[in-house]
C-alpha atoms as a PDB file:
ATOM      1  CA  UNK A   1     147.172 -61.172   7.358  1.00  0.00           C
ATOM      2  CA  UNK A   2     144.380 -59.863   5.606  1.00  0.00           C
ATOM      3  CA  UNK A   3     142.391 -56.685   4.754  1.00  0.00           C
ATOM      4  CA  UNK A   4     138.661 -56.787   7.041  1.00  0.00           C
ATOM      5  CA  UNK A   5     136.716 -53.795   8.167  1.00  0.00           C
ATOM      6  CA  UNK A   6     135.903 -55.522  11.678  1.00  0.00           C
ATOM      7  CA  UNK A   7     134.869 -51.480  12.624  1.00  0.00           C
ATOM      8  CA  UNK A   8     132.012 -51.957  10.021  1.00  0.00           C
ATOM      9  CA  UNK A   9     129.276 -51.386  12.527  1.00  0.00           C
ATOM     10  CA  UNK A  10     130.542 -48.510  14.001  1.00  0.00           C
ATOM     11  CA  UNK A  11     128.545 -45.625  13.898  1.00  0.00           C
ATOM     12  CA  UNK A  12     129.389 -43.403  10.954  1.00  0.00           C
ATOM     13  CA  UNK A  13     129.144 -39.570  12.180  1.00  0.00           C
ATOM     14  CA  UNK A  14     128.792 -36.631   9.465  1.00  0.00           C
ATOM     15  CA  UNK A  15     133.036 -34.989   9.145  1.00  0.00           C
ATOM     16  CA  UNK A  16     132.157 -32.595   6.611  1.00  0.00           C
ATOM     17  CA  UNK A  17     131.318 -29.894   9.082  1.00  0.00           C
ATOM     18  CA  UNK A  18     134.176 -31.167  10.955  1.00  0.00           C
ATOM     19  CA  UNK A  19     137.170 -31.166   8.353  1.00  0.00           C
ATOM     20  CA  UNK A  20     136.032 -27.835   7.371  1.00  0.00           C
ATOM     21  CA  UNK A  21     136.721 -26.333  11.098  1.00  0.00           C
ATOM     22  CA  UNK A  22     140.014 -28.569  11.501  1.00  0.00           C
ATOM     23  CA  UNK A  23     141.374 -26.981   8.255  1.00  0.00           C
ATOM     24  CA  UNK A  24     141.155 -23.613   9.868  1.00  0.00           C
ATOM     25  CA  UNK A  25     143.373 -25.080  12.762  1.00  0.00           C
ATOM     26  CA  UNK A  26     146.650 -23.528  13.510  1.00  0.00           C
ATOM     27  CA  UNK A  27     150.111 -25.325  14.573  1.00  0.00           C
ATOM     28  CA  UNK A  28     149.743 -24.034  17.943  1.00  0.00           C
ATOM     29  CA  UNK A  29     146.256 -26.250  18.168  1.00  0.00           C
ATOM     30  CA  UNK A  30     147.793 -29.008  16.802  1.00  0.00           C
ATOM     31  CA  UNK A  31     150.251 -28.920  19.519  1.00  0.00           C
ATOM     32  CA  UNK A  32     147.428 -28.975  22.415  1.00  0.00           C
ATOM     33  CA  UNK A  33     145.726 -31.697  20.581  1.00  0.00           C
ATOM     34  CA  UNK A  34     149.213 -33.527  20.803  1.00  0.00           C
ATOM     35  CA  UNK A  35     148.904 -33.196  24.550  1.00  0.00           C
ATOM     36  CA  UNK A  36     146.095 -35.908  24.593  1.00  0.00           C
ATOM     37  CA  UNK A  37     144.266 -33.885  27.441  1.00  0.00           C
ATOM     38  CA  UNK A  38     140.805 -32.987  28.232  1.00  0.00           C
ATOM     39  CA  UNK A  39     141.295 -30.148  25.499  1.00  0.00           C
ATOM     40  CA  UNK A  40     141.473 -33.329  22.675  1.00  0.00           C
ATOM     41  CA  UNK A  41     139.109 -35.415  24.265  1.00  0.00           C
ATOM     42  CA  UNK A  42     136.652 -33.118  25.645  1.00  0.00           C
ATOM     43  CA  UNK A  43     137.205 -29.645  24.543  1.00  0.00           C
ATOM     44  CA  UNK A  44     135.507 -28.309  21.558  1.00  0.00           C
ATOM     45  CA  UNK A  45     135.866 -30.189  18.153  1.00  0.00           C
ATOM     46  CA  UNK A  46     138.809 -28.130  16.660  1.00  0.00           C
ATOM     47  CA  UNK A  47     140.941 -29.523  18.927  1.00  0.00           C
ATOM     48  CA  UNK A  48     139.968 -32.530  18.627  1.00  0.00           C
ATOM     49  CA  UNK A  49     136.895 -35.400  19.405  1.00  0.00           C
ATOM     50  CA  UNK A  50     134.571 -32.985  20.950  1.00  0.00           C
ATOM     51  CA  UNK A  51     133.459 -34.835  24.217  1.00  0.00           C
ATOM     52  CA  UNK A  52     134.397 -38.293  24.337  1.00  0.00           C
ATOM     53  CA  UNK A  53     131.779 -40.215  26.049  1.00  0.00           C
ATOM     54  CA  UNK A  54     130.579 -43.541  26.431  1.00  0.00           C
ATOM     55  CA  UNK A  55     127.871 -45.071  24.276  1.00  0.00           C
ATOM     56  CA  UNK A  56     127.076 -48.516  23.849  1.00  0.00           C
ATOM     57  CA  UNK A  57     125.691 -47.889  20.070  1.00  0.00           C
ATOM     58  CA  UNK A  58     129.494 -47.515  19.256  1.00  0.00           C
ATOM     59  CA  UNK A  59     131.718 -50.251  20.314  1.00  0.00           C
ATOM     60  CA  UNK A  60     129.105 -52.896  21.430  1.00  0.00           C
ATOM     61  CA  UNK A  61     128.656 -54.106  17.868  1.00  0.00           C
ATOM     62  CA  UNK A  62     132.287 -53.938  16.865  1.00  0.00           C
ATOM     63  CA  UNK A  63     133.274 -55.958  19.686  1.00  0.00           C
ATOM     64  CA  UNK A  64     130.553 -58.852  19.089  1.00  0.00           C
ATOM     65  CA  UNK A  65     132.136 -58.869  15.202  1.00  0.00           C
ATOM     66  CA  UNK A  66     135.805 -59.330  16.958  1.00  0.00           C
ATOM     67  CA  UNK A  67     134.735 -62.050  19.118  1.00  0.00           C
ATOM     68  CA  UNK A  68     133.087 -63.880  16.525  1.00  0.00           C
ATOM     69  CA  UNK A  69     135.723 -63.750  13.507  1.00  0.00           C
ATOM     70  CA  UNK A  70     138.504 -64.140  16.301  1.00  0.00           C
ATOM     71  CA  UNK A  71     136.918 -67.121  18.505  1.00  0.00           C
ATOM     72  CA  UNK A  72     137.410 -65.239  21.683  1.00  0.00           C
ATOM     73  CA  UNK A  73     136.168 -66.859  24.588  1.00  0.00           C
ATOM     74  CA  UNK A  74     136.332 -65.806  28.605  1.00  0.00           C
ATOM     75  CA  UNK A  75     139.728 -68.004  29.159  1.00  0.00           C
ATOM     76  CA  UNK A  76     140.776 -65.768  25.871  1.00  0.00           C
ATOM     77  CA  UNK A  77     142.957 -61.933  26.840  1.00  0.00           C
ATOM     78  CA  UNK A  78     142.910 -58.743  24.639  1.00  0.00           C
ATOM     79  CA  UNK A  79     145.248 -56.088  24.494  1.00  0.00           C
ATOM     80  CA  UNK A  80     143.824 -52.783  23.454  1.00  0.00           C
ATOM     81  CA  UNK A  81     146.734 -50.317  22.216  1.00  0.00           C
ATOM     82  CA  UNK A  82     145.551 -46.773  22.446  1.00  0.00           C
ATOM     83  CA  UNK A  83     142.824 -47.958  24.722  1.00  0.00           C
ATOM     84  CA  UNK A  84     142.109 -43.996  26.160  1.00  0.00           C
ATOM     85  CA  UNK A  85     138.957 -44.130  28.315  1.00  0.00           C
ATOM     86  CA  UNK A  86     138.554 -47.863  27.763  1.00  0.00           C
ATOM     87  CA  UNK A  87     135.095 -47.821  26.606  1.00  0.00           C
ATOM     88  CA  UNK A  88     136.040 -50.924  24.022  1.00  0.00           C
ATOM     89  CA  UNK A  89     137.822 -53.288  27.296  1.00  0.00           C
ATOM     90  CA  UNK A  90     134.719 -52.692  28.650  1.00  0.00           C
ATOM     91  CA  UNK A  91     132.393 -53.802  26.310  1.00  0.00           C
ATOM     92  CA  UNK A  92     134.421 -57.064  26.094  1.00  0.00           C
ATOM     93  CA  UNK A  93     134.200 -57.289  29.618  1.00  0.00           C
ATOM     94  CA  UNK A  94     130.179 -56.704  29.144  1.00  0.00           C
ATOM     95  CA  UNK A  95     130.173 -59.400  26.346  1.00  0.00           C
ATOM     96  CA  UNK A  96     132.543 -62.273  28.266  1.00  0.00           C
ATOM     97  CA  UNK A  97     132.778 -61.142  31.851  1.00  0.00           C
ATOM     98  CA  UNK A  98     135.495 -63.985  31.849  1.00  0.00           C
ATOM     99  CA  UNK A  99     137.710 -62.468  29.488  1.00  0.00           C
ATOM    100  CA  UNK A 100     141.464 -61.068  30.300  1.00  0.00           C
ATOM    101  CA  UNK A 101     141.776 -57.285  29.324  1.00  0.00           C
ATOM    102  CA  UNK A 102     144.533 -55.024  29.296  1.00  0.00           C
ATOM    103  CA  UNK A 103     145.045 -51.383  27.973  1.00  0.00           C
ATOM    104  CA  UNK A 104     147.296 -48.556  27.068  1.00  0.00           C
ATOM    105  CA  UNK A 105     147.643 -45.383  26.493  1.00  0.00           C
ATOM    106  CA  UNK A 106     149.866 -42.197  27.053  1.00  0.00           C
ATOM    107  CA  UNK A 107     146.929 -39.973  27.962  1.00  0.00           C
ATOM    108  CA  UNK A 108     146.890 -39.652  32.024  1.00  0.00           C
ATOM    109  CA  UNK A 109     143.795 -37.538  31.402  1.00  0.00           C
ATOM    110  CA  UNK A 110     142.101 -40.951  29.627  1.00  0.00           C
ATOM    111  CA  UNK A 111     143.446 -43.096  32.244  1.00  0.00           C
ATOM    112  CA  UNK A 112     142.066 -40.844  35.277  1.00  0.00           C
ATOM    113  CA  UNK A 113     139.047 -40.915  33.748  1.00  0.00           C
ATOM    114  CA  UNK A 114     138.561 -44.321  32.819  1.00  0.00           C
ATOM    115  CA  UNK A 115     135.563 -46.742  32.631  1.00  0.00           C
ATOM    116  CA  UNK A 116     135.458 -47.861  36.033  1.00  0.00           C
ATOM    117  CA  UNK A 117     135.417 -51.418  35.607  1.00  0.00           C
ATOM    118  CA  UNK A 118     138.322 -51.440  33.849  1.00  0.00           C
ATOM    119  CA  UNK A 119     140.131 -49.028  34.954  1.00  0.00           C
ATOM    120  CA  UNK A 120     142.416 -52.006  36.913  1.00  0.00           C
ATOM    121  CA  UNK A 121     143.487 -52.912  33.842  1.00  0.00           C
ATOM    122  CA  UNK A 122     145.109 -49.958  32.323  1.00  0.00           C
ATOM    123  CA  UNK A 123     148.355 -48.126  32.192  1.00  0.00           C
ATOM    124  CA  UNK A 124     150.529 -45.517  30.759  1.00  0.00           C
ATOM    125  CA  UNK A 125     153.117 -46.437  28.368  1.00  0.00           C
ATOM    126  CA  UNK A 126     153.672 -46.179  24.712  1.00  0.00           C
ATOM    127  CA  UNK A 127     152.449 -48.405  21.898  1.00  0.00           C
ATOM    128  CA  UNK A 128     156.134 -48.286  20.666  1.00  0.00           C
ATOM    129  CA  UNK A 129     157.659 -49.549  24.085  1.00  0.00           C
ATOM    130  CA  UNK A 130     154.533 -52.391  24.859  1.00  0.00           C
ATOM    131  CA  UNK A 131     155.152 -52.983  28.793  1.00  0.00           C
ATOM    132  CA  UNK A 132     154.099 -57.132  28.667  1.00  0.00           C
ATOM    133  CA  UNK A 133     156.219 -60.197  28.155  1.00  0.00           C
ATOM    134  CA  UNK A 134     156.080 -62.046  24.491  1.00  0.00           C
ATOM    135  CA  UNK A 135     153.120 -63.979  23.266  1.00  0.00           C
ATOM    136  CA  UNK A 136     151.002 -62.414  26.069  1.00  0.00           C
ATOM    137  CA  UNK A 137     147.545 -61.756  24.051  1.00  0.00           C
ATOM    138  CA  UNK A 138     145.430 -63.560  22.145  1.00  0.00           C
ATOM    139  CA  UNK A 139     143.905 -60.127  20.280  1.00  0.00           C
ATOM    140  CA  UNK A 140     145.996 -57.188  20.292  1.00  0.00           C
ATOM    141  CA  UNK A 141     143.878 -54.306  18.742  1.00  0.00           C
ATOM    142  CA  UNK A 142     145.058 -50.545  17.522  1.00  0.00           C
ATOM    143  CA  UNK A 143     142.282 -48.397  16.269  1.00  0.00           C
ATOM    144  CA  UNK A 144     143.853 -45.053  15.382  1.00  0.00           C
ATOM    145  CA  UNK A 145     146.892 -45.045  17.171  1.00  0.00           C
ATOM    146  CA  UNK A 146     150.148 -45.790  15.608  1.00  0.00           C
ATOM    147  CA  UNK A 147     150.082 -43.257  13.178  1.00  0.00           C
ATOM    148  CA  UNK A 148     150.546 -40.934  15.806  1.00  0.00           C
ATOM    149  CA  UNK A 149     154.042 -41.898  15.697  1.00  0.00           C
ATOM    150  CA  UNK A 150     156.395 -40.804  12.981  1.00  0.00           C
ATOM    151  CA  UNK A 151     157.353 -43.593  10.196  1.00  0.00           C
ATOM    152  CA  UNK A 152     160.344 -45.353  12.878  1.00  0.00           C
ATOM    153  CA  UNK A 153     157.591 -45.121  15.733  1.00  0.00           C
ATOM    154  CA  UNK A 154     155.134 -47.307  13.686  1.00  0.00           C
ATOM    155  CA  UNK A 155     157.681 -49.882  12.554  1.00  0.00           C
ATOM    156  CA  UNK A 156     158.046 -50.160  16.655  1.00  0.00           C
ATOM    157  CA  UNK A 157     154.600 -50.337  17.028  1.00  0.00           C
ATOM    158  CA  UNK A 158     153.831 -53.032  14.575  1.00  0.00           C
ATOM    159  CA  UNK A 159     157.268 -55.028  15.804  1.00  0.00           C
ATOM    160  CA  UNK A 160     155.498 -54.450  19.264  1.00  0.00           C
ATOM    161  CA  UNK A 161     152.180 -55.723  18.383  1.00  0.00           C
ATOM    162  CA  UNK A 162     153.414 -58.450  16.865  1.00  0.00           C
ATOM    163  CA  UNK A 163     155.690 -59.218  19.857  1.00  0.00           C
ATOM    164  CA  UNK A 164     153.005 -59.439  22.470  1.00  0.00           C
ATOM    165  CA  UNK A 165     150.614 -61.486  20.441  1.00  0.00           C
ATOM    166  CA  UNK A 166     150.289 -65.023  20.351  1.00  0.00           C
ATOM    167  CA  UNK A 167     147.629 -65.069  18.004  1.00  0.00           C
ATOM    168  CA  UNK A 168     145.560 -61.974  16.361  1.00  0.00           C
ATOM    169  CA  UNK A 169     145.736 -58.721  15.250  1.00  0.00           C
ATOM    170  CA  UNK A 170     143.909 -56.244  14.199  1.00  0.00           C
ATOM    171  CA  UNK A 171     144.828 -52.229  13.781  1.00  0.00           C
ATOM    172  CA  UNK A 172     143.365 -49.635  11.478  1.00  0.00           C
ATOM    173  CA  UNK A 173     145.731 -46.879   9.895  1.00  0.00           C
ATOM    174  CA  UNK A 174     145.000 -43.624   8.227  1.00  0.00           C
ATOM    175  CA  UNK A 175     145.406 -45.271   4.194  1.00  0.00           C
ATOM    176  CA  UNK A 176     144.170 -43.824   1.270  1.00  0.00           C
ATOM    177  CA  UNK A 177     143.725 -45.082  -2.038  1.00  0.00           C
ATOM    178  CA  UNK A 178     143.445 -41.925  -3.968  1.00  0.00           C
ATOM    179  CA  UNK A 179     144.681 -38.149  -4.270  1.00  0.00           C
ATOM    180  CA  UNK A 180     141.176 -36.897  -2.785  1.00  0.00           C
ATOM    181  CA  UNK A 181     141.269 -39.289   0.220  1.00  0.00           C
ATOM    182  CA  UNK A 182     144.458 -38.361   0.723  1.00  0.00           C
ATOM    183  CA  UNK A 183     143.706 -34.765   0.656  1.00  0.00           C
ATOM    184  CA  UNK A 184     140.785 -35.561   2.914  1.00  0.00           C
ATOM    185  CA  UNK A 185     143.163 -37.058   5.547  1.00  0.00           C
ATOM    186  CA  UNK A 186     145.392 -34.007   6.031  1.00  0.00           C
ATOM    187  CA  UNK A 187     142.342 -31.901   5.925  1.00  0.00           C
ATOM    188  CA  UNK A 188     141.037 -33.794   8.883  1.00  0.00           C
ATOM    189  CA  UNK A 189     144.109 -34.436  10.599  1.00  0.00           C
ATOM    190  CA  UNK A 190     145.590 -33.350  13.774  1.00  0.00           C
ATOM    191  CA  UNK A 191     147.428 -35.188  15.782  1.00  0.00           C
ATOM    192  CA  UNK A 192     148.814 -38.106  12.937  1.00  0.00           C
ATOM    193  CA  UNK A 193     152.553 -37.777  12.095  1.00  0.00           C
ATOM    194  CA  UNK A 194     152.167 -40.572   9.748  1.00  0.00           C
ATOM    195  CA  UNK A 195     149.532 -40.612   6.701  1.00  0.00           C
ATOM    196  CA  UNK A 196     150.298 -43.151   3.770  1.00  0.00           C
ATOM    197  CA  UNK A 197     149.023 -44.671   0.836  1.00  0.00           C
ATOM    198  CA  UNK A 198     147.981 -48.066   1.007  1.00  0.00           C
ATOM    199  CA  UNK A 199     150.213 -49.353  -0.881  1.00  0.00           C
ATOM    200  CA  UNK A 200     153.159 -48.067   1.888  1.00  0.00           C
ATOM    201  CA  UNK A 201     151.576 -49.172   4.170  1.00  0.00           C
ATOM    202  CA  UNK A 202     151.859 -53.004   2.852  1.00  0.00           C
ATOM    203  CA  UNK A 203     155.296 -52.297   2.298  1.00  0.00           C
ATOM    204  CA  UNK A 204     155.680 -51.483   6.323  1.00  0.00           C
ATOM    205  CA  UNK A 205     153.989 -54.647   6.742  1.00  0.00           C
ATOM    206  CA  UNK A 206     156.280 -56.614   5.497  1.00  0.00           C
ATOM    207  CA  UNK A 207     159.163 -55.289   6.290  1.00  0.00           C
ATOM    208  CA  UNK A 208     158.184 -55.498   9.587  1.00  0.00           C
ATOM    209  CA  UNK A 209     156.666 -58.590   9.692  1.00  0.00           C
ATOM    210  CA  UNK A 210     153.495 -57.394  10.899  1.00  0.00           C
ATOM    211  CA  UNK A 211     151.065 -60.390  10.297  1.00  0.00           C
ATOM    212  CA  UNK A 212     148.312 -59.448  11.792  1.00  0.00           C
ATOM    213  CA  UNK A 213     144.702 -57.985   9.964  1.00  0.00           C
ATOM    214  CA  UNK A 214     143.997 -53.989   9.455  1.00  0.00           C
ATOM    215  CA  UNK A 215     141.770 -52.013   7.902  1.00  0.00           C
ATOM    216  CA  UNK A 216     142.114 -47.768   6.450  1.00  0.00           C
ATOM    217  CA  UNK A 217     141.044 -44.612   8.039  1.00  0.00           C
ATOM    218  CA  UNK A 218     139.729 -41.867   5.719  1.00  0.00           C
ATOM    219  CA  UNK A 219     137.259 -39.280   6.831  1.00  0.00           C
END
């Protein structure tokens, strides 16, 4: 298990227009933006990602650093939890057309507008309540999922991911490190139910015997 931003290529965007307009967001938004429809996805930014569309600048480069620091080959499989339009199983697909994908996600608006191509490969369920036997991946991956879930929904979660992977993992959390980070999460937030320090989130680790890699969220 180890700390590694393996999202380090990923396109930063510019938030501080962004957290300013989410902090003026009431409960009842938060509650559509819980819905995971087209309002989150592709309604207008208060709600949530502002039109999410694919571009190759985004995951491309991300998925080239997984393959390398994991060894994945085209006899290798990759799970992506939270997968939503499944713009990253593609990419892998792009990179080893050989390679065994599989997604989830609880959005039926994501999933019914899928990437084509990969659209085979994904269905509805939870990332608490993983629908696959044990040891079926080789990568299970979670970008910005889990903490969705209250605290007993991510221990699930990480038991999960850990169940269904025979090798490697990798998630990314919303962590901060400081009082101003933190602040900076809830500012940005609106759909997590679960924002820690570090420091908890190690402690969730282990007690859950998540051994996988991760990496922190902050805006």
């Amino acid at each position: 298990m180890s700390e590694i931003d393996l999202m380090a290529r990923y396109p930063k965007t510019k938030r501080k227009d962004i957290i300013e307009e989410r902090v003026q967001a009431s409960e009842a938004d938060r509650e559509i933006a819980r819905r995971f429809d087209k309002a989150y996805f592709d309604g207008p930014r208060r709600l949530g990602l502002g039109g999410y569309h694919y571009n190759p600048k985004f995951f491309t480069p991300v998925v080239e650093d997984m393959i390398s620091h994991y060894g994945l080959t085209g006899n290798s499989s990759v799970l992506d939890v939270g997968c939503a339009k499944g713009f990253m199983l593609h990419d892998f697909k792009i990179a080893l057309p050989d390679i065994t994908v599989a997604g989830i996600d609880i959005s039926d608006y994501c999933l019914q507008n899928a990437m084509p191509d990969v659209a085979q490969f994904l269905r509805h369920a939870s990332c608490d309540l993983l629908p696959f036997p044990d040891k079926s991946f080789d990568l299970v991956i979670s970008i910005a999922t889990i903490h969705n879930l209250d605290l007993e929904g991510v221990k699930r979660s990480l038991r999960e991911i850990m169940r269904v992977s025979r090798k490697h993992a990798f998630i990314k959390v919303n962590g901060y490190h400081t009082d101003a980070e933190r602040d900076a999460l809830h500012r940005w937030n609106l759909v997590a139910k679960t924002i820690l320090h570090v420091d908890e989130w190690q402690a969730i680790f282990t007690e859950t015997q998540y051994l996988g890699d991760y990496y922190w969220f902050t805006p």
